[in-house]
Protein backbone atom coordinates (compact mmCIF):
# COMPACT_ATOMS: atom_id res chain seq x y z
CA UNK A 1 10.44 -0.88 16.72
CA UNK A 2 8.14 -2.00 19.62
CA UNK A 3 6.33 -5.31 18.37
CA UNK A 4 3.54 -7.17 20.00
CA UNK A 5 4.80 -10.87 19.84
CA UNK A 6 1.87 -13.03 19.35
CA UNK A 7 -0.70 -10.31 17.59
CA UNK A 8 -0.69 -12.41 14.27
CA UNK A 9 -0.11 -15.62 15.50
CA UNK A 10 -2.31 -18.40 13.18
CA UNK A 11 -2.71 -15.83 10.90
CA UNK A 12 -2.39 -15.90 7.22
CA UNK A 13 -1.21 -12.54 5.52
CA UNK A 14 -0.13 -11.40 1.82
CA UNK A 15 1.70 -8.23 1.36
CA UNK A 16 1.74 -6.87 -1.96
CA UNK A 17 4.44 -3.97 -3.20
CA UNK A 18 7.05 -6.07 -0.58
CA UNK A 19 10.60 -5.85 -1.86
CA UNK A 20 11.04 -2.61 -0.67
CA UNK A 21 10.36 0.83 0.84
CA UNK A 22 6.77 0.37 3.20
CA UNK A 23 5.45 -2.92 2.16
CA UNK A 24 9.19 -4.34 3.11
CA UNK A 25 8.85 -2.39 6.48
CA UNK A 26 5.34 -4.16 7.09
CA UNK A 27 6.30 -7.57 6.12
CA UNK A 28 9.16 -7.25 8.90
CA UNK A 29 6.53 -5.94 11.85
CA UNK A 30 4.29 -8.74 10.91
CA UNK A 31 7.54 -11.57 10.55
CA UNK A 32 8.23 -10.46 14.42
CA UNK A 33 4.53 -10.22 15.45
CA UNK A 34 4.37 -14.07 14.24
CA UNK A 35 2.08 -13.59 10.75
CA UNK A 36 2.80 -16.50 8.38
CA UNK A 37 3.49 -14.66 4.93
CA UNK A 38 3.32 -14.32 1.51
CA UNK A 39 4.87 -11.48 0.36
CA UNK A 40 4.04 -10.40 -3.67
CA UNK A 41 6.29 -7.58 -5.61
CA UNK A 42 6.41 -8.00 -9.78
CA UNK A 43 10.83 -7.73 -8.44
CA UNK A 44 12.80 -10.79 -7.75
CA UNK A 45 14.22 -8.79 -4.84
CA UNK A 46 11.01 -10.16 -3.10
CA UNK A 47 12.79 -12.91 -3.06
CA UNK A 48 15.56 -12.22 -0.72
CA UNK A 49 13.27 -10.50 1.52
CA UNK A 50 11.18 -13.56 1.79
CA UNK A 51 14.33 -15.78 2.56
CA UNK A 52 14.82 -13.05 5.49
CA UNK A 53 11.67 -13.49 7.12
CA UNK A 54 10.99 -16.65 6.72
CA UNK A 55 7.62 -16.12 3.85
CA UNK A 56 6.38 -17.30 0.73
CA UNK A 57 7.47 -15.12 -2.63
CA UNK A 58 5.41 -14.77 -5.23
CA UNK A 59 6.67 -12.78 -8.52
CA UNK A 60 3.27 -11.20 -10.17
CA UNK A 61 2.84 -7.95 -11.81
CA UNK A 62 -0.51 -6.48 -10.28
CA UNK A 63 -1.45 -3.49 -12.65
CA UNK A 64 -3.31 -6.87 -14.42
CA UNK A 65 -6.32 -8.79 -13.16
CA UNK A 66 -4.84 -11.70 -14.36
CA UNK A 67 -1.66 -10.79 -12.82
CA UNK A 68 -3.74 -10.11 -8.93
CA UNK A 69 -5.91 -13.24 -9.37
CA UNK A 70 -2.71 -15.54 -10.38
CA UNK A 71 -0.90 -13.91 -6.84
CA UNK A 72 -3.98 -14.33 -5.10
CA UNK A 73 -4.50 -18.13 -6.04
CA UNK A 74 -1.29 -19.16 -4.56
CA UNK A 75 -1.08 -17.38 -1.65
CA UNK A 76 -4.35 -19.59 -0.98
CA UNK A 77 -2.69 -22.05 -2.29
CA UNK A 78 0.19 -21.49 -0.07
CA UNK A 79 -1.66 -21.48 3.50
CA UNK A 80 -5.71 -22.40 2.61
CA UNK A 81 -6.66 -19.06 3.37
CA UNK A 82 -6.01 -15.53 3.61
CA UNK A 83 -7.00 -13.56 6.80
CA UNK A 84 -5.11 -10.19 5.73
CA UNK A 85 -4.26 -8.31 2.76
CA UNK A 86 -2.04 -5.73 2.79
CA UNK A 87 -2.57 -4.08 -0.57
CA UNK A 88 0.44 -1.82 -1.26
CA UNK A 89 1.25 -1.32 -4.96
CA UNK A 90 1.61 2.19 -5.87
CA UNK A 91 3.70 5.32 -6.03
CA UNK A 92 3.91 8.85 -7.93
CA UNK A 93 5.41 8.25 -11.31
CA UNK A 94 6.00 12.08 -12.77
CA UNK A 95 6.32 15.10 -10.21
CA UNK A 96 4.96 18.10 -12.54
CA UNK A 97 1.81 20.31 -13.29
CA UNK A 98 -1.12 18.57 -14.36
CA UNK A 99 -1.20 20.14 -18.19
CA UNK A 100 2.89 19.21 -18.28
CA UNK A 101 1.14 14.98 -18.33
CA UNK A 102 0.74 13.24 -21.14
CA UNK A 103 -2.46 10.98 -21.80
CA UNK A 104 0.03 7.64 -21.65
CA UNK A 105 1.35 9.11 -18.11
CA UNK A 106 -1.91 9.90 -16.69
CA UNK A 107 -3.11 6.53 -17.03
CA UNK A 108 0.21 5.40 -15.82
CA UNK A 109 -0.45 6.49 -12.54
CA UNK A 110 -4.06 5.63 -12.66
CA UNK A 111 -2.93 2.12 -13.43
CA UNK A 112 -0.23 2.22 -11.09
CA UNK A 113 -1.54 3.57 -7.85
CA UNK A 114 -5.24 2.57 -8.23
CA UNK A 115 -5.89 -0.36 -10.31
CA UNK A 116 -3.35 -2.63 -9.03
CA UNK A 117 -5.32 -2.25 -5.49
CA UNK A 118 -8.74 -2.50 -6.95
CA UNK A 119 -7.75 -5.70 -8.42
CA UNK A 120 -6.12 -6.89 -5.59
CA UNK A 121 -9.50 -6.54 -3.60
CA UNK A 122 -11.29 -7.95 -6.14
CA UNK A 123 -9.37 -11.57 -6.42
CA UNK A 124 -9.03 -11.72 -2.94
CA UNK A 125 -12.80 -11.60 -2.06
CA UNK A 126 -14.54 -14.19 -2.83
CA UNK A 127 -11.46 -16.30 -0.68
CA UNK A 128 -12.35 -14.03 2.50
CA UNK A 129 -16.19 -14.36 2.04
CA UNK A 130 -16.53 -18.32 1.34
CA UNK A 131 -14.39 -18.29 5.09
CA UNK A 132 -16.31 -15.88 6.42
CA UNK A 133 -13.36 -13.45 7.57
CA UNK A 134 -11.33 -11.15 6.73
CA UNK A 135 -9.50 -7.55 6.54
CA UNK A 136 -7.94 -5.67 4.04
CA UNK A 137 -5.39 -2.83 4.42
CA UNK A 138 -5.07 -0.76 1.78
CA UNK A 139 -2.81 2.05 1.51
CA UNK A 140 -3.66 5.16 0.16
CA UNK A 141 -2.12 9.05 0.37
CA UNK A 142 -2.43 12.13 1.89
CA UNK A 143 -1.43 13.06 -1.47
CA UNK A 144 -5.16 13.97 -2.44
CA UNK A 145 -4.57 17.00 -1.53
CA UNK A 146 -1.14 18.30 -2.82
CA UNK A 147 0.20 19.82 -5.90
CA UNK A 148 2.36 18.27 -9.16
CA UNK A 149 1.19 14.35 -9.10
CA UNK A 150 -2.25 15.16 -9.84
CA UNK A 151 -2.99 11.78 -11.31
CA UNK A 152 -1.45 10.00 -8.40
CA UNK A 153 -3.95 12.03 -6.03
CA UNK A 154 -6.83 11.47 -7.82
CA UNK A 155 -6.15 7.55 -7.81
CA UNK A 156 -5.35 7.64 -3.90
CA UNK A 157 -8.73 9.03 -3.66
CA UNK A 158 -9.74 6.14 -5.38
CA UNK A 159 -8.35 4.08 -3.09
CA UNK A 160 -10.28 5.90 -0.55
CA UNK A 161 -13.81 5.59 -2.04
CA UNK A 162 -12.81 1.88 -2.54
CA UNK A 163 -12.24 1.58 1.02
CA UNK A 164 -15.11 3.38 2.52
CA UNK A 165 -17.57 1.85 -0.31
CA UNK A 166 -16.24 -2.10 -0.08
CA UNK A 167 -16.26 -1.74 3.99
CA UNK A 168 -20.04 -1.64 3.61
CA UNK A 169 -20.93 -4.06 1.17
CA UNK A 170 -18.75 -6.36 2.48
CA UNK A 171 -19.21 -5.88 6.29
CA UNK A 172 -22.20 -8.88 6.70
CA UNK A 173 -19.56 -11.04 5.33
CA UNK A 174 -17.27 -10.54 8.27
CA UNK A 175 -14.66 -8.60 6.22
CA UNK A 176 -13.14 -5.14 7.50
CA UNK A 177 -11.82 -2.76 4.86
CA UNK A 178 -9.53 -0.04 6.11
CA UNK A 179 -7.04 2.14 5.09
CA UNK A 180 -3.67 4.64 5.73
CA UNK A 181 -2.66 7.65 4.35
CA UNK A 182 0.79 8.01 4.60
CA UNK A 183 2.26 11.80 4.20
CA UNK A 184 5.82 11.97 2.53
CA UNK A 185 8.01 9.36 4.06
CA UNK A 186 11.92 8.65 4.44
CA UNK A 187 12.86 5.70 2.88
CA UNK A 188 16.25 3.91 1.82
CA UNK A 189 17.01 4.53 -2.02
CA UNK A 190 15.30 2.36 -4.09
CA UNK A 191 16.40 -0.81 -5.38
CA UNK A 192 14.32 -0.60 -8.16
CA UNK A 193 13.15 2.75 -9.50
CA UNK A 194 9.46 3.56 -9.88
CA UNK A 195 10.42 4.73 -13.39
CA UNK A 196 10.45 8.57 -12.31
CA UNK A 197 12.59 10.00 -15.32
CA UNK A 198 16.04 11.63 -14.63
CA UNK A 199 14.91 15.90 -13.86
CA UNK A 200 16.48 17.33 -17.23
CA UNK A 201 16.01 20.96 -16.48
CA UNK A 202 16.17 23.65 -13.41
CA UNK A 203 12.32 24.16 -14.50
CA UNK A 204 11.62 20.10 -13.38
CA UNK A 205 13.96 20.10 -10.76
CA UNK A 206 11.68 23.35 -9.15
CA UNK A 207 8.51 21.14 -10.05
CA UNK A 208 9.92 18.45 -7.97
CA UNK A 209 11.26 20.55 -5.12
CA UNK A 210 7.71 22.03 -5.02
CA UNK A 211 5.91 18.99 -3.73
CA UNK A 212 8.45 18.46 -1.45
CA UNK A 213 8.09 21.66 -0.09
CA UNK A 214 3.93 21.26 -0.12
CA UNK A 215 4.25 17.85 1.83
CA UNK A 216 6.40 19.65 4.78
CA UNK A 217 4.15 22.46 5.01
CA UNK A 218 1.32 20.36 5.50
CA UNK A 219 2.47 18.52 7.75
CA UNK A 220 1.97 20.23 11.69
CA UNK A 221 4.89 17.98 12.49
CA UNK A 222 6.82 19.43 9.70
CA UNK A 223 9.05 16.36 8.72
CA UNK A 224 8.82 13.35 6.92
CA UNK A 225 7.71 9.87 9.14
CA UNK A 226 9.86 7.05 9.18
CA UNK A 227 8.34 3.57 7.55
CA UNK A 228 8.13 1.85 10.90
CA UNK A 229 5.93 4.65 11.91
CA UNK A 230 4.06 3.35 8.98
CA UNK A 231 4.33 0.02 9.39
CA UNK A 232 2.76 0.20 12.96
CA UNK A 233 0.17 2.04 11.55
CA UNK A 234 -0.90 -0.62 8.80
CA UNK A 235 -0.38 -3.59 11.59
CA UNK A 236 -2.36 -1.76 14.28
CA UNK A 237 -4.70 -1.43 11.40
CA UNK A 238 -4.74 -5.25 10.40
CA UNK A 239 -5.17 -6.84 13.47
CA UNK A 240 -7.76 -7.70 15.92
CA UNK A 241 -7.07 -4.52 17.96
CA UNK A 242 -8.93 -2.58 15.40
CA UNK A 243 -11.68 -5.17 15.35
CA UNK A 244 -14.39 -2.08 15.68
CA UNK A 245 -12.44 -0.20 12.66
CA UNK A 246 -13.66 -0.62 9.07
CA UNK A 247 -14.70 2.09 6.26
CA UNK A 248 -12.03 4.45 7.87
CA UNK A 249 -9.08 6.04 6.26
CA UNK A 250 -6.25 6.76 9.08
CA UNK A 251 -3.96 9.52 8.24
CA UNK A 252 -0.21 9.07 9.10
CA UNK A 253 1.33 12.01 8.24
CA UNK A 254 1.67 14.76 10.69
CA UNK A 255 -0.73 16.06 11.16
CA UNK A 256 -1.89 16.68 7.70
CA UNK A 257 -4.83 15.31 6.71
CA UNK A 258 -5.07 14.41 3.21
């Protein structure tokens, strides 16, 4: 991992989703690229990777409002500000064909993979207009356009409208709203599951292999990224490099497009 030492130096940035997988994998760029964090995962595991790098934990479940605007409070409370949010709650829940969901799993996943984001943005700002700055990162899919998490896609396209439509009402406040689209990924196992059920039968187990299959033959790279790969792209993303970037979803997956 190449870092850039002082990029986040005297700044103030939250991480949500950080106890694992690519929030984890951000937290640690920004830790070596001198961010002062506060890193927010509903898992206590956020607490040992806190203790790692040196950041503020906060335990809040985000698929609330009251849950995003209790996290958001004391991260501010934490440092007086916030100058980045990294907002990376989400996930696929079921791998299957649409009309194999049930109405309780479809809003899963909408709740999941959209909502805790949009209310994320929404407690964090009035914080980041009353200081005049700010950026959010939000992380989205290239998942819109793939096959058996129908659901998911249609909330990371939420994510993408939110992105493009906050970057211009909130541009004359000095606030840049970006996002990535990460294509399938290689990650450790997880410490704690995203509540995907156990694949019962050779007919889920083909469902599953399916979108595997989909995500590598999108890609032109034709593999999965790594989460530094990532991780650069959410910092590069973040910071003042990108200081002429807002409204923009960046795709990080091969090739593919979303």
């Amino acid at each position: 991992m190449s870092v850039h030492v002082e990029r986040f130096a005297g700044k103030n940035v939250v991480v949500t989703g950080a106890a694992q997988g690519i929030g984890l994998a951000v937290a640690r760029r920004l830790a070596a690229e001198s961010a002062r964090l506060t890193l927010v995962d509903r898992s206590e595991l956020v607490h040992d990777a806190a203790a790692e790098l040196g950041a503020q934990a906060i335990i809040a479940d985000l698929e609330s409002y009251t849950g995003a605007e209790d996290a958001i409070t004391a991260a501010r409370g934490h440092h007086g500000r916030i100058d980045v949010l990294v907002n990376n709650v989400g996930g696929a829940i079921n791998f299957k064909p649409f009309t194999a969901f049930t109405a309780e799993e479809i809003q899963a996943e909408i709740t999941r993979s959209l909502m805790t984001t949009l209310w994320s943005c929404r407690a964090a700002l009035p914080t980041m207009m009353g200081q005049g700055h700010g950026v959010i990162v939000n992380v989205s899919s290239c998942a819109t356009r793939g096959i058996h998490r129908i659901p998911y896609s249609a909330a990371k396209g939420g994510i993408n409208a939110l992105t493009a439509s906050l970057a211009f009402e909130c541009a004359d406040a000095g606030i840049r709203v970006v996002a990535t689209a990460p294509g399938g990924t290689e990650a450790p196992p997880r410490r704690i599951s995203r509540g995907t059920p156990a694949l019962r039968s050779d007919r889920e187990k083909e469902w599953f292999q399916a979108h595997i299959d989909q995500t590598l033959a999108s890609s032109l790279l034709k593999r999965y990224g790594t989460l530094d790969e990532q991780a650069a792209a959410i910092c590069f993303l973040a910071s003042d490099e990108a200081s002429y970037i807002t409204g923009t979803v960046l795709p990080v997956a091969g090739g593919d497009l979303g």
